[in-house]
N, C-alpha and C. Protein backbone atom coordinates (compact mmCIF):
# COMPACT_ATOMS: atom_id res chain seq x y z
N UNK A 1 1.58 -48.36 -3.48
CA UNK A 1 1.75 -46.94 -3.67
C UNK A 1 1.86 -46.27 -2.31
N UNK A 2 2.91 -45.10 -2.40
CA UNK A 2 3.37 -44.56 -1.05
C UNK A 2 2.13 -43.55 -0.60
N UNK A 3 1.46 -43.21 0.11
CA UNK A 3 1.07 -41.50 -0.27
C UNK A 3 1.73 -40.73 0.97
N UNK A 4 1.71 -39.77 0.62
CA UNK A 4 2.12 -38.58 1.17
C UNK A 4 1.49 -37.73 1.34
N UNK A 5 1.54 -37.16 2.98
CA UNK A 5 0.66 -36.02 3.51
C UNK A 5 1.47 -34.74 4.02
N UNK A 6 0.71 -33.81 3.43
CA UNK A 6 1.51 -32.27 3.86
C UNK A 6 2.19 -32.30 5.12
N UNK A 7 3.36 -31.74 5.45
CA UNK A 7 3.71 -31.47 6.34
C UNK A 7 4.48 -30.13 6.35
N UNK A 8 4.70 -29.47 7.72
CA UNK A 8 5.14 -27.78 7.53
C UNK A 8 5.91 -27.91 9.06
N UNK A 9 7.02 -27.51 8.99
CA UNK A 9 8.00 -26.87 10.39
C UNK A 9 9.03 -25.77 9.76
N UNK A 10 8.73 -25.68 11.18
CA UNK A 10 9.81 -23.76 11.34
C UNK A 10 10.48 -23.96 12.66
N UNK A 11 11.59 -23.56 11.67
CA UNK A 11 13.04 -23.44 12.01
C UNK A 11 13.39 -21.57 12.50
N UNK A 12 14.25 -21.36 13.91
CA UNK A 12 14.88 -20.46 13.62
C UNK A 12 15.83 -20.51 14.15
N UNK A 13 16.98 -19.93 12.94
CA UNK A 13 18.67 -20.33 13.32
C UNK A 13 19.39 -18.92 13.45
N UNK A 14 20.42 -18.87 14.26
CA UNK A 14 21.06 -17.56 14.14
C UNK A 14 22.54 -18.03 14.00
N UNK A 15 23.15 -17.10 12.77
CA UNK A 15 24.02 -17.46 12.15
C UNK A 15 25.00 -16.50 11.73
N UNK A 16 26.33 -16.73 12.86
CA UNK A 16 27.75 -15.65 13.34
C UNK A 16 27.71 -14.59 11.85
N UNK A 17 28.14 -14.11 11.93
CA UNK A 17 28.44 -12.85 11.42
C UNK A 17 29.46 -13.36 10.12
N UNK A 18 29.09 -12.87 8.72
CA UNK A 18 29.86 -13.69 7.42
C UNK A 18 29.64 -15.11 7.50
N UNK A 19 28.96 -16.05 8.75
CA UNK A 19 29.15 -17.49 8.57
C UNK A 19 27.98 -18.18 7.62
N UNK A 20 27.64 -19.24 7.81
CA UNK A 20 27.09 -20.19 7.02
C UNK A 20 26.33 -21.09 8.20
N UNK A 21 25.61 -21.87 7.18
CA UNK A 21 24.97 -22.77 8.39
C UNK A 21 24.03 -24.08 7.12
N UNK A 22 23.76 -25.00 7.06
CA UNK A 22 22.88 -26.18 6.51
C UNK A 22 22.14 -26.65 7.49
N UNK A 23 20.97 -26.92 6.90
CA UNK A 23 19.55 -27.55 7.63
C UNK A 23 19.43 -28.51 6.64
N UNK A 24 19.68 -29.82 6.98
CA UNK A 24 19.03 -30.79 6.56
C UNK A 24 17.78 -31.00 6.41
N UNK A 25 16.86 -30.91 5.76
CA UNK A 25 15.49 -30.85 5.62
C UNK A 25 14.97 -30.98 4.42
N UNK A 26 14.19 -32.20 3.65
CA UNK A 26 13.15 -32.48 3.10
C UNK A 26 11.86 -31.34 2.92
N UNK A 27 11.71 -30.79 1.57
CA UNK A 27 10.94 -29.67 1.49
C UNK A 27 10.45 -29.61 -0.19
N UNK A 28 9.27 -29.16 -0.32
CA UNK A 28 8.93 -28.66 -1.52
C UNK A 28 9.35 -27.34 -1.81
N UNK A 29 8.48 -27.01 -0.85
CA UNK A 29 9.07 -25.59 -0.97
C UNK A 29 9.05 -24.20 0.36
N UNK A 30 9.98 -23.23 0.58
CA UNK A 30 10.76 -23.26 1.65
C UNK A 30 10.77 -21.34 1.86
N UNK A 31 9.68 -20.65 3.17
CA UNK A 31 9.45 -19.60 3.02
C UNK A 31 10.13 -18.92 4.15
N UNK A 32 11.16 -17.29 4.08
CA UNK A 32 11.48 -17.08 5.04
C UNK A 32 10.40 -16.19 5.73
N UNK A 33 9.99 -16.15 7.32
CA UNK A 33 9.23 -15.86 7.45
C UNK A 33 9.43 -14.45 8.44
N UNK A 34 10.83 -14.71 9.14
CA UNK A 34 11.63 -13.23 9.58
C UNK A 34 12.91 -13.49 9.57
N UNK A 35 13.56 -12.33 9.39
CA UNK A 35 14.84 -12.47 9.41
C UNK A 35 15.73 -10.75 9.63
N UNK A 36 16.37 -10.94 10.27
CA UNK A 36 17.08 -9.39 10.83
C UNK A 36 17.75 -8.43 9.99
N UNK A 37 18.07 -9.34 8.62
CA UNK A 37 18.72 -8.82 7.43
C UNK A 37 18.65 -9.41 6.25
N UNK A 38 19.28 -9.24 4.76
CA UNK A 38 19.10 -9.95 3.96
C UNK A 38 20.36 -10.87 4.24
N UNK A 39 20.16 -12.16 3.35
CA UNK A 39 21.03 -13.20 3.19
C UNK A 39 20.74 -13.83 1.80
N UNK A 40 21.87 -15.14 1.87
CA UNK A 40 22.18 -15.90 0.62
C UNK A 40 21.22 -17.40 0.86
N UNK A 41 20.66 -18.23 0.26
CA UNK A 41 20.18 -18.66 0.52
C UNK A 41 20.20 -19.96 -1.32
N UNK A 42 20.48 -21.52 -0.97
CA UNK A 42 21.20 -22.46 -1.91
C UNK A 42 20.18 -23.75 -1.55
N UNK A 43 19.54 -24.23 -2.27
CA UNK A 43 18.99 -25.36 -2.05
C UNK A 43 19.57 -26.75 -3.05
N UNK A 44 20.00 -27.82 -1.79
CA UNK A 44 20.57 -28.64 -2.84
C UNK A 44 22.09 -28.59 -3.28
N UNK A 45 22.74 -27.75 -3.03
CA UNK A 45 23.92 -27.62 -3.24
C UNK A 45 23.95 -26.40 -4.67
N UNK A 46 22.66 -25.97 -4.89
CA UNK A 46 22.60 -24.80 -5.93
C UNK A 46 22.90 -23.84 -6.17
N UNK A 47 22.84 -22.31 -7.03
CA UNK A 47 23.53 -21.87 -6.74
C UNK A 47 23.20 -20.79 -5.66
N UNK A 48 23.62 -19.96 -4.76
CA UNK A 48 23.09 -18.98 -4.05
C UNK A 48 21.71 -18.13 -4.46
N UNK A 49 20.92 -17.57 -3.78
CA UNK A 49 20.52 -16.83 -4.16
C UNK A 49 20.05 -15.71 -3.29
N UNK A 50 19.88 -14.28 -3.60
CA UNK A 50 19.44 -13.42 -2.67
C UNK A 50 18.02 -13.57 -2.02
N UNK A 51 18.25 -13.72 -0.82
CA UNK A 51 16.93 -13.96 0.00
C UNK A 51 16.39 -13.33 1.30
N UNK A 52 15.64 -12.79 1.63
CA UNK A 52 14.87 -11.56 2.38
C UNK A 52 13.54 -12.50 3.07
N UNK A 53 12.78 -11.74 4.06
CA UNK A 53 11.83 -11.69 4.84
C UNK A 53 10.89 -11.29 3.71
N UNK A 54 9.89 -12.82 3.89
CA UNK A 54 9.01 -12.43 2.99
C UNK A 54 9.17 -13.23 1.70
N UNK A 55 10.17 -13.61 1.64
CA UNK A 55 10.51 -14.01 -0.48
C UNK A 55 10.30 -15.80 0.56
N UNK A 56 9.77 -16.42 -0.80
CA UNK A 56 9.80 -18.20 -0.79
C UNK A 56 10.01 -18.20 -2.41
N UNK A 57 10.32 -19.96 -1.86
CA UNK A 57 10.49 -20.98 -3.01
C UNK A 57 9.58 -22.22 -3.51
N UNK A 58 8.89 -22.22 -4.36
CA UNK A 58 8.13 -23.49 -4.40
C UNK A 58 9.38 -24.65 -5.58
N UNK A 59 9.97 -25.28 -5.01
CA UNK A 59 10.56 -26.42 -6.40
C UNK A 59 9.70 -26.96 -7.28
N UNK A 60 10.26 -27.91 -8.15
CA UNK A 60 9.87 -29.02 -9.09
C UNK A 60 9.52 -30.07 -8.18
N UNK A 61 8.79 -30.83 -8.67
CA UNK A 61 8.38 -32.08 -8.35
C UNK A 61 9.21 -32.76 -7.39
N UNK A 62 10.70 -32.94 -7.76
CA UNK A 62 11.50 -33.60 -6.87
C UNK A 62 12.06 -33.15 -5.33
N UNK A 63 11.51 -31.50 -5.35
CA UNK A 63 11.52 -30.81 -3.50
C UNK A 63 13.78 -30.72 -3.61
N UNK A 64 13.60 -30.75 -2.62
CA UNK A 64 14.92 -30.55 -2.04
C UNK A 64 15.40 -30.98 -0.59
N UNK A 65 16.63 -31.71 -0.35
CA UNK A 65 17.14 -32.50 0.66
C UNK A 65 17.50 -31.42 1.86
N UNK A 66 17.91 -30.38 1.30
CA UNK A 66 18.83 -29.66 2.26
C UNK A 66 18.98 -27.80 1.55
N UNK A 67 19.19 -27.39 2.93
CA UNK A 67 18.90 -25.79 2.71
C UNK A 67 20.67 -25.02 3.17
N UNK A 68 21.38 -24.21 2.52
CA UNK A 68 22.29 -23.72 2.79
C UNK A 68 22.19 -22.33 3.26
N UNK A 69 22.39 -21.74 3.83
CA UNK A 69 22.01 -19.99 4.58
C UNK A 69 23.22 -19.56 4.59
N UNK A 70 23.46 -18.24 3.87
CA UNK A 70 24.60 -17.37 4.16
C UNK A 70 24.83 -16.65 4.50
N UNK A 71 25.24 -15.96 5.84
CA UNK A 71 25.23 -14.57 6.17
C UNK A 71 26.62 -13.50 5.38
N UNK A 72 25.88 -12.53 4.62
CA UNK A 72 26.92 -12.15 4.29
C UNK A 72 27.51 -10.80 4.84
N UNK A 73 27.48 -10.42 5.41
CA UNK A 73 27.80 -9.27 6.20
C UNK A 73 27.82 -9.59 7.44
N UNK A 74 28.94 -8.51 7.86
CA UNK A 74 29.80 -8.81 9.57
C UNK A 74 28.87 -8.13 10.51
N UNK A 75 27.47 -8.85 10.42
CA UNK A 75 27.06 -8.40 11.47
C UNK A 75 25.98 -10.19 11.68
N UNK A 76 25.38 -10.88 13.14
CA UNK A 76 24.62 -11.51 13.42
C UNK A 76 23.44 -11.99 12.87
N UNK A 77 23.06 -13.31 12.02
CA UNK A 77 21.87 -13.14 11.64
C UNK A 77 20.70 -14.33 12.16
N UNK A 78 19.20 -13.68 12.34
CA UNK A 78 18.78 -14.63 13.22
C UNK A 78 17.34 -14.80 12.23
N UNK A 79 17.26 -15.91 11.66
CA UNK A 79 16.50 -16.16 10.71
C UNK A 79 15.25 -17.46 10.74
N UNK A 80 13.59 -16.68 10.27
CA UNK A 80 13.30 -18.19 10.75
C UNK A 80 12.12 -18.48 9.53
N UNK A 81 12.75 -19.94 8.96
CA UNK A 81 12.04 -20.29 7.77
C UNK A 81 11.20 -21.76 8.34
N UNK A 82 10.14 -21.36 6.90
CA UNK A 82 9.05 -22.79 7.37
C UNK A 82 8.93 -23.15 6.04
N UNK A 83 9.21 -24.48 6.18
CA UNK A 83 9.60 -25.60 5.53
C UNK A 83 8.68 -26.16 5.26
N UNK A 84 8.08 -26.74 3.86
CA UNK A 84 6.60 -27.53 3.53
C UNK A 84 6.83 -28.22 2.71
N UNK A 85 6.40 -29.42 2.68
CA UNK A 85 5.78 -30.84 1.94
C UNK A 85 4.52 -31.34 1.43
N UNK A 86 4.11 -30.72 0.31
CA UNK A 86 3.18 -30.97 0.01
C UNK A 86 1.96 -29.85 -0.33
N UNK A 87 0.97 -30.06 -0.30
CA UNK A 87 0.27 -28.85 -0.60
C UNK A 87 -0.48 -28.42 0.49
N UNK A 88 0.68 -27.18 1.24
CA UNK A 88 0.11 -26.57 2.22
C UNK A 88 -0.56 -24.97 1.93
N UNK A 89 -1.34 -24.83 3.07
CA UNK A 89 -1.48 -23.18 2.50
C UNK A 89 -1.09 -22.45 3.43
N UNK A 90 -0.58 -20.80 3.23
CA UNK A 90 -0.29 -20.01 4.44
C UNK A 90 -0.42 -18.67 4.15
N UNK A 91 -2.12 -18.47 4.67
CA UNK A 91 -2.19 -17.17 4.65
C UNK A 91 -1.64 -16.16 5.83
N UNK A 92 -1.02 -16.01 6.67
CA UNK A 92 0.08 -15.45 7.61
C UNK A 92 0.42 -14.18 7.01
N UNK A 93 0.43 -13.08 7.47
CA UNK A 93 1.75 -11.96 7.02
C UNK A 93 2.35 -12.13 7.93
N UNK A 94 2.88 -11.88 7.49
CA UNK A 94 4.90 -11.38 8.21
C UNK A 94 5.38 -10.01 8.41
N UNK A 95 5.45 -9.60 9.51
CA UNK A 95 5.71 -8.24 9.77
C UNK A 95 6.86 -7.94 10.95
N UNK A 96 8.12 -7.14 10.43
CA UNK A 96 8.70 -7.03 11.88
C UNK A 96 8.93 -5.72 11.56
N UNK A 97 9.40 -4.95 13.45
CA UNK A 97 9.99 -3.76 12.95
C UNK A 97 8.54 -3.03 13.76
N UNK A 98 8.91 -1.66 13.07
CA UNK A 98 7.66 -1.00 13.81
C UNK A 98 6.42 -0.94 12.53
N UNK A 99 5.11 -1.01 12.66
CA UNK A 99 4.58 -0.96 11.74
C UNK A 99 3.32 0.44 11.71
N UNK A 100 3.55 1.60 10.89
CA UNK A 100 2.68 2.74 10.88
C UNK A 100 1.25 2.26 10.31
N UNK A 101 0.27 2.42 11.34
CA UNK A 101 -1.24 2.07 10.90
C UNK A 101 -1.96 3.16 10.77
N UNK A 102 -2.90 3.55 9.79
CA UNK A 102 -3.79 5.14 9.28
C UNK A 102 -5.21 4.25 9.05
N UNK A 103 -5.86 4.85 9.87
CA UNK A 103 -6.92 4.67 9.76
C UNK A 103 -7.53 5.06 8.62
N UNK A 104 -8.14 3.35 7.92
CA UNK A 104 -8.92 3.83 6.35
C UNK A 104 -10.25 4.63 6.07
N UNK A 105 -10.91 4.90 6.86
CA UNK A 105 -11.41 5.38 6.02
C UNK A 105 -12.13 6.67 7.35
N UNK A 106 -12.56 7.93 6.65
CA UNK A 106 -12.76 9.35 7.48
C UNK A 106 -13.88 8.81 8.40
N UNK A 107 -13.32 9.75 9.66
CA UNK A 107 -14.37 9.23 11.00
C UNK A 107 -15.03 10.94 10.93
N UNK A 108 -14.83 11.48 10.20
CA UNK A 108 -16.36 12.92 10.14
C UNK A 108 -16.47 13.04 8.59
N UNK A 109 -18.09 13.06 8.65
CA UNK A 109 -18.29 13.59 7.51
C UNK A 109 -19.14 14.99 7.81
N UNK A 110 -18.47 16.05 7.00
CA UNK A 110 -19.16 17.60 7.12
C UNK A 110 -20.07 17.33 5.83
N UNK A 111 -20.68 18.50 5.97
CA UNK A 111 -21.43 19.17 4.71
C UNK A 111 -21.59 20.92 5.23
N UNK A 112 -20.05 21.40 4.39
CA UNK A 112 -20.10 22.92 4.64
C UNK A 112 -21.44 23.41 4.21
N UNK A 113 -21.44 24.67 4.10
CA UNK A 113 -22.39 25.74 3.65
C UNK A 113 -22.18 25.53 1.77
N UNK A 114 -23.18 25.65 1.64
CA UNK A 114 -22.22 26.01 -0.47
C UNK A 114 -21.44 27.14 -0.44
N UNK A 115 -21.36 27.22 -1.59
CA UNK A 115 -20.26 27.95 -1.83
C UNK A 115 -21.42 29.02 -3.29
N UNK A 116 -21.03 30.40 -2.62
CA UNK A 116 -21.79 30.99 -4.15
C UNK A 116 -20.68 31.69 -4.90
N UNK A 117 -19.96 31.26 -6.22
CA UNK A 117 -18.99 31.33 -6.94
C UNK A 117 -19.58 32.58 -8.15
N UNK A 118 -19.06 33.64 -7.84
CA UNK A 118 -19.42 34.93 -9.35
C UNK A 118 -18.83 34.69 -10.30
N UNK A 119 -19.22 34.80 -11.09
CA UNK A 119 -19.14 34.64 -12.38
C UNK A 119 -17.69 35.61 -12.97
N UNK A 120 -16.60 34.92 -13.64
CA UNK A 120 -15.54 35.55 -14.18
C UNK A 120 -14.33 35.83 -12.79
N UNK A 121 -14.64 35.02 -11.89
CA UNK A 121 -13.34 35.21 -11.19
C UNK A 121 -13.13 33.22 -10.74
N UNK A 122 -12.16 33.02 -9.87
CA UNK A 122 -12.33 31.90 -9.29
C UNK A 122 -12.02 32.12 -7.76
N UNK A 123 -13.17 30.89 -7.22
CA UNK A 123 -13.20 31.11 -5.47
C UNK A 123 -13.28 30.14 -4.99
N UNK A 124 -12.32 30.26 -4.26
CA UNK A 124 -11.66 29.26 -3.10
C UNK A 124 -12.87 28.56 -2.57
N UNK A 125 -13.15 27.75 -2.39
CA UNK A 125 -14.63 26.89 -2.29
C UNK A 125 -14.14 25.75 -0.87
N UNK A 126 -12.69 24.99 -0.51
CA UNK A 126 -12.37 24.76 0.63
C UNK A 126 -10.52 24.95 1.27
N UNK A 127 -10.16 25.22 1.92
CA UNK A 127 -9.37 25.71 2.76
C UNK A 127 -8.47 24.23 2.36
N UNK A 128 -7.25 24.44 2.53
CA UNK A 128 -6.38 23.14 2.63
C UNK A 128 -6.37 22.60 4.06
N UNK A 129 -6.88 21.39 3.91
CA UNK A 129 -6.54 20.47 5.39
C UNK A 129 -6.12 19.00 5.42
N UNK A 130 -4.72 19.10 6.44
CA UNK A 130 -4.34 17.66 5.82
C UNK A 130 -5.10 16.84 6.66
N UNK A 131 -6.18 16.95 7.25
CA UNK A 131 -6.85 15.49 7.55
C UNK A 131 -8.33 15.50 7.19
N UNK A 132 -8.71 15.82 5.75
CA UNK A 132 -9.20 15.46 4.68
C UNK A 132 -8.78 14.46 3.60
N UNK A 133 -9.66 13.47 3.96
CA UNK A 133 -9.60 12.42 2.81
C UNK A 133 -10.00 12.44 1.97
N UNK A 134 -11.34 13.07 1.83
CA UNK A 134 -12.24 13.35 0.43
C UNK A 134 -13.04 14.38 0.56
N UNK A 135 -12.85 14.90 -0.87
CA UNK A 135 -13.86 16.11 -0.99
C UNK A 135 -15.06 15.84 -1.91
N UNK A 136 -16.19 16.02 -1.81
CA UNK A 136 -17.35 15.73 -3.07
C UNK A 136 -17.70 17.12 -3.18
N UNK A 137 -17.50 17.07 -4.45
CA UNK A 137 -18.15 18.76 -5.15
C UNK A 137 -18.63 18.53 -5.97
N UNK A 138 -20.04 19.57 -5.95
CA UNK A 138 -21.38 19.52 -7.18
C UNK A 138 -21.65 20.65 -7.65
N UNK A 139 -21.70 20.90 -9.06
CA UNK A 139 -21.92 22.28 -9.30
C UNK A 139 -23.33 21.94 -9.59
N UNK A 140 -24.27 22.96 -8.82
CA UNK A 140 -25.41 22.93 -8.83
C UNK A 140 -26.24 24.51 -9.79
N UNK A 141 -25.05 25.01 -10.31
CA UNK A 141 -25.47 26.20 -11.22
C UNK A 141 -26.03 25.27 -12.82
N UNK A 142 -26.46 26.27 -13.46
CA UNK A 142 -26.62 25.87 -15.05
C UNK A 142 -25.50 25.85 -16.18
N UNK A 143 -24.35 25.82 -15.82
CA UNK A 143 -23.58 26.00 -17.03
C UNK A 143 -21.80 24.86 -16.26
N UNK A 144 -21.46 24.78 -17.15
CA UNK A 144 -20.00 24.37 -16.84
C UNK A 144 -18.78 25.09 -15.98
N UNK A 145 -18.53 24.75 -14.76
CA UNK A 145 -17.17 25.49 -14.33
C UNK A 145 -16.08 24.31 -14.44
N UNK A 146 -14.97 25.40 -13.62
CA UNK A 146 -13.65 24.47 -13.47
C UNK A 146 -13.13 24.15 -11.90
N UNK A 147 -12.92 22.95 -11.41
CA UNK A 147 -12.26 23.00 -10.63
C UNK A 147 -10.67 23.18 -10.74
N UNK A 148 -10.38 23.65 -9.73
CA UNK A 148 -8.22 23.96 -9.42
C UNK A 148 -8.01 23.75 -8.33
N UNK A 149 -6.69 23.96 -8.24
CA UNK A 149 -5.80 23.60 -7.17
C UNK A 149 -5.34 24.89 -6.59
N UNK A 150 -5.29 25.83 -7.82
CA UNK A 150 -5.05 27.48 -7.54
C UNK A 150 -5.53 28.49 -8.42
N UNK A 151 -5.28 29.48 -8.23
CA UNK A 151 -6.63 30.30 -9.01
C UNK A 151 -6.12 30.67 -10.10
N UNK A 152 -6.57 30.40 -11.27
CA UNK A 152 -5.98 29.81 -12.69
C UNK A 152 -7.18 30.48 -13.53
N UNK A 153 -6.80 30.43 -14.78
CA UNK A 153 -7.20 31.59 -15.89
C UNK A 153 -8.49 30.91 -16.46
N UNK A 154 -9.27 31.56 -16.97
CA UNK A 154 -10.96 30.62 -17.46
C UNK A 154 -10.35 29.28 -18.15
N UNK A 155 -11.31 28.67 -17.96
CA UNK A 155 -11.11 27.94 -18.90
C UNK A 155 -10.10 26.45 -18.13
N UNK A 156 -9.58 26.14 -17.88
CA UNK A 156 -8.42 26.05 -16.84
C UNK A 156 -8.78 24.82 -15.64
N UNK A 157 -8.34 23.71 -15.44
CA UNK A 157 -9.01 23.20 -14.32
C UNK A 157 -9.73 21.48 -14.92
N UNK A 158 -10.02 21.21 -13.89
CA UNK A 158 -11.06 19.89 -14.22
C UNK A 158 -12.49 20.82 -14.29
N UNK A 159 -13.17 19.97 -15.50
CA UNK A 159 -14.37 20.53 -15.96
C UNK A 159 -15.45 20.34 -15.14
N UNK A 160 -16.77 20.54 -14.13
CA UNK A 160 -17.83 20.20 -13.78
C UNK A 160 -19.09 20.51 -14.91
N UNK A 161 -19.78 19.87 -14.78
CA UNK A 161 -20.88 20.22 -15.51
C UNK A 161 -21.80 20.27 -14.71
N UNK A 162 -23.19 21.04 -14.92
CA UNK A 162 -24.07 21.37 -14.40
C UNK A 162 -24.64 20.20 -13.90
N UNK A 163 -25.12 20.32 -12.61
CA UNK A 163 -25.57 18.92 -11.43
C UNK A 163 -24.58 17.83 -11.42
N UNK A 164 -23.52 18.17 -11.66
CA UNK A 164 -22.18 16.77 -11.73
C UNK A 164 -21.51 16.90 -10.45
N UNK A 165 -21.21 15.68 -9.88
CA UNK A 165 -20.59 16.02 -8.72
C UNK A 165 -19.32 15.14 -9.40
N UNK A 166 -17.76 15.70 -8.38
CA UNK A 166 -16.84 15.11 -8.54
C UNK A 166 -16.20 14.72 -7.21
N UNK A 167 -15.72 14.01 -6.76
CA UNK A 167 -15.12 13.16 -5.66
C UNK A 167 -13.42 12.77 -6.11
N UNK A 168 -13.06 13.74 -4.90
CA UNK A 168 -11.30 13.79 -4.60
C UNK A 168 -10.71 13.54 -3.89
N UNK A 169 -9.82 12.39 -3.39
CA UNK A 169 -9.25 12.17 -2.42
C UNK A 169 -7.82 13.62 -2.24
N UNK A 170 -8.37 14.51 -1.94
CA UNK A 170 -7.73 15.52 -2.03
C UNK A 170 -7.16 16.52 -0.69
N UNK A 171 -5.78 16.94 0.02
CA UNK A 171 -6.01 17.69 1.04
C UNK A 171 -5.37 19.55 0.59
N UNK A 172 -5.43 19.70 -0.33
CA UNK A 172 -4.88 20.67 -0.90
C UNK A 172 -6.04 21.68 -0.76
N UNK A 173 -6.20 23.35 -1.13
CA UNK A 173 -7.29 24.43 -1.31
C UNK A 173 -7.20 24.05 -2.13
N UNK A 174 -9.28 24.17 -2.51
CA UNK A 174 -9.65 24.22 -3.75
C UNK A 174 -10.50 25.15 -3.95
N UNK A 175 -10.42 25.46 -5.75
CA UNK A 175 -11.28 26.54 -6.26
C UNK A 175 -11.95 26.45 -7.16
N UNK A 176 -12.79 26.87 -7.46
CA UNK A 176 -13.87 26.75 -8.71
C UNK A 176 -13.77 28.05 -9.60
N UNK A 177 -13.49 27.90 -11.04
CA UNK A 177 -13.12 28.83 -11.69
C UNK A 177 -15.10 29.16 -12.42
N UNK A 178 -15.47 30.07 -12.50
CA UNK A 178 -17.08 30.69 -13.00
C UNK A 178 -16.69 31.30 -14.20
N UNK A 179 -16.98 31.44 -15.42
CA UNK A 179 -17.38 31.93 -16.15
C UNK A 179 -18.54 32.08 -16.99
N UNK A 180 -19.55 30.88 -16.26
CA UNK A 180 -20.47 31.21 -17.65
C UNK A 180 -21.39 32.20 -17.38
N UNK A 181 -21.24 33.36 -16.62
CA UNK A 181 -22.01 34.52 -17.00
C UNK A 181 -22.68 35.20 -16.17
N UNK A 182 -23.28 33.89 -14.69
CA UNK A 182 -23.83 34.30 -14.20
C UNK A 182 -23.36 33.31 -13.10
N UNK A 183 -23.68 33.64 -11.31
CA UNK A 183 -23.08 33.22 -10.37
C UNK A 183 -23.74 31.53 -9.88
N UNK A 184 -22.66 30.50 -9.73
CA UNK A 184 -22.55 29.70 -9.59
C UNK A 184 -23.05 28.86 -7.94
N UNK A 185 -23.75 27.88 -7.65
CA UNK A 185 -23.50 27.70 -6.46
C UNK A 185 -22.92 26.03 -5.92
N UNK A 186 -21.96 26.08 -5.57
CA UNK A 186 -21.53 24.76 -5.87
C UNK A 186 -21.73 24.07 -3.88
N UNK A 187 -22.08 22.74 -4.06
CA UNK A 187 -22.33 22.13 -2.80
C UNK A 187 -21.18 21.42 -2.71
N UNK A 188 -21.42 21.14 -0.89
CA UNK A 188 -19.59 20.71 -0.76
C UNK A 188 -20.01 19.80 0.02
N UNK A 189 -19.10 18.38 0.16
CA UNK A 189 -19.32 17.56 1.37
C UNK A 189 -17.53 16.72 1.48
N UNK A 190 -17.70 16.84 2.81
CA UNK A 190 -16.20 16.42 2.92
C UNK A 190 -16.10 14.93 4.67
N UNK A 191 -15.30 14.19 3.81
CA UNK A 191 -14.96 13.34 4.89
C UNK A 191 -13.19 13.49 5.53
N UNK A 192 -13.28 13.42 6.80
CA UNK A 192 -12.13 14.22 7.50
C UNK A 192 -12.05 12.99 8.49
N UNK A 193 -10.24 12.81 8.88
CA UNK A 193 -9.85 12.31 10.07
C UNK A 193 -9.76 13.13 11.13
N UNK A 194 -10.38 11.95 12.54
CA UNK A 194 -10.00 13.08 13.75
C UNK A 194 -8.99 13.69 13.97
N UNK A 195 -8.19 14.67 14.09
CA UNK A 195 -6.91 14.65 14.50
C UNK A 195 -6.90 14.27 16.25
């Protein structure tokens, strides 16, 4: 009995503009790992298929002899795939290009003043800011209000209930609509990016 041990190589080929190109290569299965554009891509003499940065192939049992690459558009393509036998693993990302990074999660956390909300109107409770990630609001009165987005008719809004807090990944003004009779005081805490 033969055995066989994983093996993995990477290839990168650049390939004229509309041309073609074959890599002889023995593979299970066959991942591109950058490439400058999309292309066509045939294992085996199969049929084409559309293939990008990022997309793989795992085969059947029997792998594949040989890899065909197509550039289809009149412009240069410079492509580089890794080739595996067996049961390899590859946790790797793949990234080209420029890549925008946002910091996850808020570097201030406030805790405004409350907010004292009268009864039968609605009040603006925080200011719109776009480097607010989250808002936590608690209505700390006895009866049910509404939160909004804008100052909207009773009734109207996401519901709070008395001592309920709600948590919004929100950067919009917000308001608390009062009606039950008597004045409301709602607590605020907010996590914010530096600008």
């Amino acid at each position: 009995m033969t055995q066989r041990h994983p093996t993995l190589a990477t290839f990168t080929v650049t390939i004229p503009a509309n041309g073609e190109r074959q890599i002889d290569r023995v593979g299970d299965a066959i991942k591109c790992l950058s490439a400058s554009h999309d292309f066509k891509l045939g294992l085996d003499g199969s049929p084409l298929s559309d293939f990008s940065q990022g997309i793989g192939f795992r085969t059947a049992a029997a792998g594949f002899r040989s890899v065909r690459i197509v550039n289809p558009i009149n412009s240069e393509l410079t492509v580089q795939l890794s080739f595996a036998r067996g049961d390899i693993t590859d946790d790797r990302a793949a990234f080209s290009g420029a890549l925008n990074v946002t910091e996850a999660r808020p570097s201030v956390f406030a805790t405004p003043a409350p907010v004292a909300c009268p009864s039968g109107a609605a009040t603006q409770i925080l200011p719109a800011d776009a480097n607010r990630k989250e808002a936590l609001v608690t209505n700390l009165g006895a009866g049910r209000v509404f939160l909004q987005g804008a100052v909207g008719a009773a009734g109207v809004g996401q519901p709070i209930e008395p001592l309920a807090t709600i948590i919004l990944e929100n950067t919009a003004a917000l308001f608390v609509r009062n009606d039950t009779g008597a004045p409301v005081t709602i607590n605020l805490a907010t996590g914010r990016f530096t600008p």
